[in-house]
Protein backbone atom coordinates (compact mmCIF):
# COMPACT_ATOMS: atom_id res chain seq x y z
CA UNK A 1 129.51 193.67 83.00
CA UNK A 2 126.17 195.23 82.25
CA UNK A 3 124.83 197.55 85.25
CA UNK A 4 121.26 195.76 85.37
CA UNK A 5 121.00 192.16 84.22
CA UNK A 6 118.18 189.79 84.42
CA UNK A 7 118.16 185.91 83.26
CA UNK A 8 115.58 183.70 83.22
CA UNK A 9 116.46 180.41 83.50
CA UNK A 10 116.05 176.66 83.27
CA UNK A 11 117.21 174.06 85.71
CA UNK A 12 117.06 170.20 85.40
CA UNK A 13 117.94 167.06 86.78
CA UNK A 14 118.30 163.55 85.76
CA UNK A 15 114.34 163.03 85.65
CA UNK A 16 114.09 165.54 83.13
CA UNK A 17 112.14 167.87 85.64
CA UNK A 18 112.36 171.53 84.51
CA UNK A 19 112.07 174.82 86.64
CA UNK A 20 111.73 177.98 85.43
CA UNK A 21 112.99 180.67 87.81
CA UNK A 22 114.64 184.15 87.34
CA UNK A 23 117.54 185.92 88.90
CA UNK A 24 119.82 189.14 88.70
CA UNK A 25 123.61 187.51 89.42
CA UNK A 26 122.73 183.69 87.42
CA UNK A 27 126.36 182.43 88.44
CA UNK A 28 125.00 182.89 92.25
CA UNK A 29 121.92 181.91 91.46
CA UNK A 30 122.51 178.54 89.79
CA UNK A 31 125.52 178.00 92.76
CA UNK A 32 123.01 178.31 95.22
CA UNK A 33 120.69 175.70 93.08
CA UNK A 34 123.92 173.20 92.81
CA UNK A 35 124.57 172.89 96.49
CA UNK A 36 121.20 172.79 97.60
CA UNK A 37 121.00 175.69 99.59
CA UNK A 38 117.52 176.67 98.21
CA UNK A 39 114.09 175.11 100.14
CA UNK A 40 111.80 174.21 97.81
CA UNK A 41 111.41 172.16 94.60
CA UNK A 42 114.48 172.49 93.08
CA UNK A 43 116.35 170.79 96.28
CA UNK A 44 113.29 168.33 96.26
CA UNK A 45 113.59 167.50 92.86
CA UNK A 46 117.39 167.59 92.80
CA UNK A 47 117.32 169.96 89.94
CA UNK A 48 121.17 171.05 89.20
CA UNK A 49 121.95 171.73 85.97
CA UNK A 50 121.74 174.87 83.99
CA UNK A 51 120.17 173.73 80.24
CA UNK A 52 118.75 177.43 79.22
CA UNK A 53 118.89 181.26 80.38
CA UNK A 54 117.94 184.21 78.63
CA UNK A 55 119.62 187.80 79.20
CA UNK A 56 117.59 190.90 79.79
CA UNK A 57 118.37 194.57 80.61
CA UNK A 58 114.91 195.59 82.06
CA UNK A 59 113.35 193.29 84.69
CA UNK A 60 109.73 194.11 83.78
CA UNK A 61 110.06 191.99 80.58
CA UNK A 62 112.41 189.87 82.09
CA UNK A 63 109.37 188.74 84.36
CA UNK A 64 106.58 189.47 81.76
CA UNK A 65 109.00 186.04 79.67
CA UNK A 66 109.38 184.20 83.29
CA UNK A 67 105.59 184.14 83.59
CA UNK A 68 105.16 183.34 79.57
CA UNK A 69 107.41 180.35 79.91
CA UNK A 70 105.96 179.08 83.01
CA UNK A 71 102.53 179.10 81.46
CA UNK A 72 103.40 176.89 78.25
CA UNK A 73 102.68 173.30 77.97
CA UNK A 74 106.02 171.38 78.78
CA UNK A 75 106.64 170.14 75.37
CA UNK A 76 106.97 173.48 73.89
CA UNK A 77 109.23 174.37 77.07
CA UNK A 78 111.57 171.27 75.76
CA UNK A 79 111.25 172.65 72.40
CA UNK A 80 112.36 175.99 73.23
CA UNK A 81 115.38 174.87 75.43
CA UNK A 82 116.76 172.35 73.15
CA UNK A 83 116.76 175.25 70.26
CA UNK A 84 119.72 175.88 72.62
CA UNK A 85 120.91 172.48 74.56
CA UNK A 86 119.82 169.59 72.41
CA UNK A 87 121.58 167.35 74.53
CA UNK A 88 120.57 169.17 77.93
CA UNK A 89 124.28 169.53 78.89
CA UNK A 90 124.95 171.53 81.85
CA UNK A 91 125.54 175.00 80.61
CA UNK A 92 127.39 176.11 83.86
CA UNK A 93 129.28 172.72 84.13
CA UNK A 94 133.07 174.33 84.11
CA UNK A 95 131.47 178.01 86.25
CA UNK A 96 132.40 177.00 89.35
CA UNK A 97 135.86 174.75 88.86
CA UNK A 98 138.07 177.60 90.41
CA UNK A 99 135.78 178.86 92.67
C-alpha cells in the first residue's frame, strides 16, 4: 500500500444519478456510501455503486481532477466513466463479501 493515496470517484444508482466525490481510504469511503451512513445526496439519491475512481499520489491534483470532473457537462462525465464501466457494473461489488 502506497503511503498517500487519493481517488476520485464515481457513485451511482439505479436512476443513473452520478456523484463525484473524493477520498483518501476508497474501500471506507464507498462502505460508508453503501450503508447509508453519509447525510446528503448520495443517501437521498440512493447512490451505491462504485462505476469509476481514479488513483493519485498528491492530493492537490487529486482535487484540481475532482473539481474538473464536477464542472463537465454530464454526457462527457458518462463518456469518461464508461471508457472504464460500459455496463456501469459495480466496481466494488465483491469488496466487502468477507468483511
Amino acid at each position: 500500500m502506497k503511503e498517500h493515496q487519493y481517488f476520485v470517484y464515481m457513485m451511482s444508482g439505479g436512476s443513473g444519478v452520478l456523484y463525484i466525490g473524493i477520498t483518501n481510504n476508497l474501500f471506507r469511503r464507498v462502505q460508508q456510501h453503501k450503508q447509508k451512513e453519509i447525510e446528503g445526496f448520495t443517501k437521498q439519491y440512493n447512490l451505491t455503486k462504485l462505476v469509476y475512481f481514479e488513483e493519485f499520489d498528491d492530493v492537490t491534483v487529486a482535487i484540481a481532477r475532482e473539481k474538473q470532473l464536477k464542472g463537465w457537462l454530464r454526457k462527457k462525465k458518462v463518456a469518461l466513466m464508461e471508457e472504464m464501466n460500459p455496463h456501469w457494473r459495480d466496481l466494488a461489488e465483491e469488496w466487502y463479501e468477507s468483511v
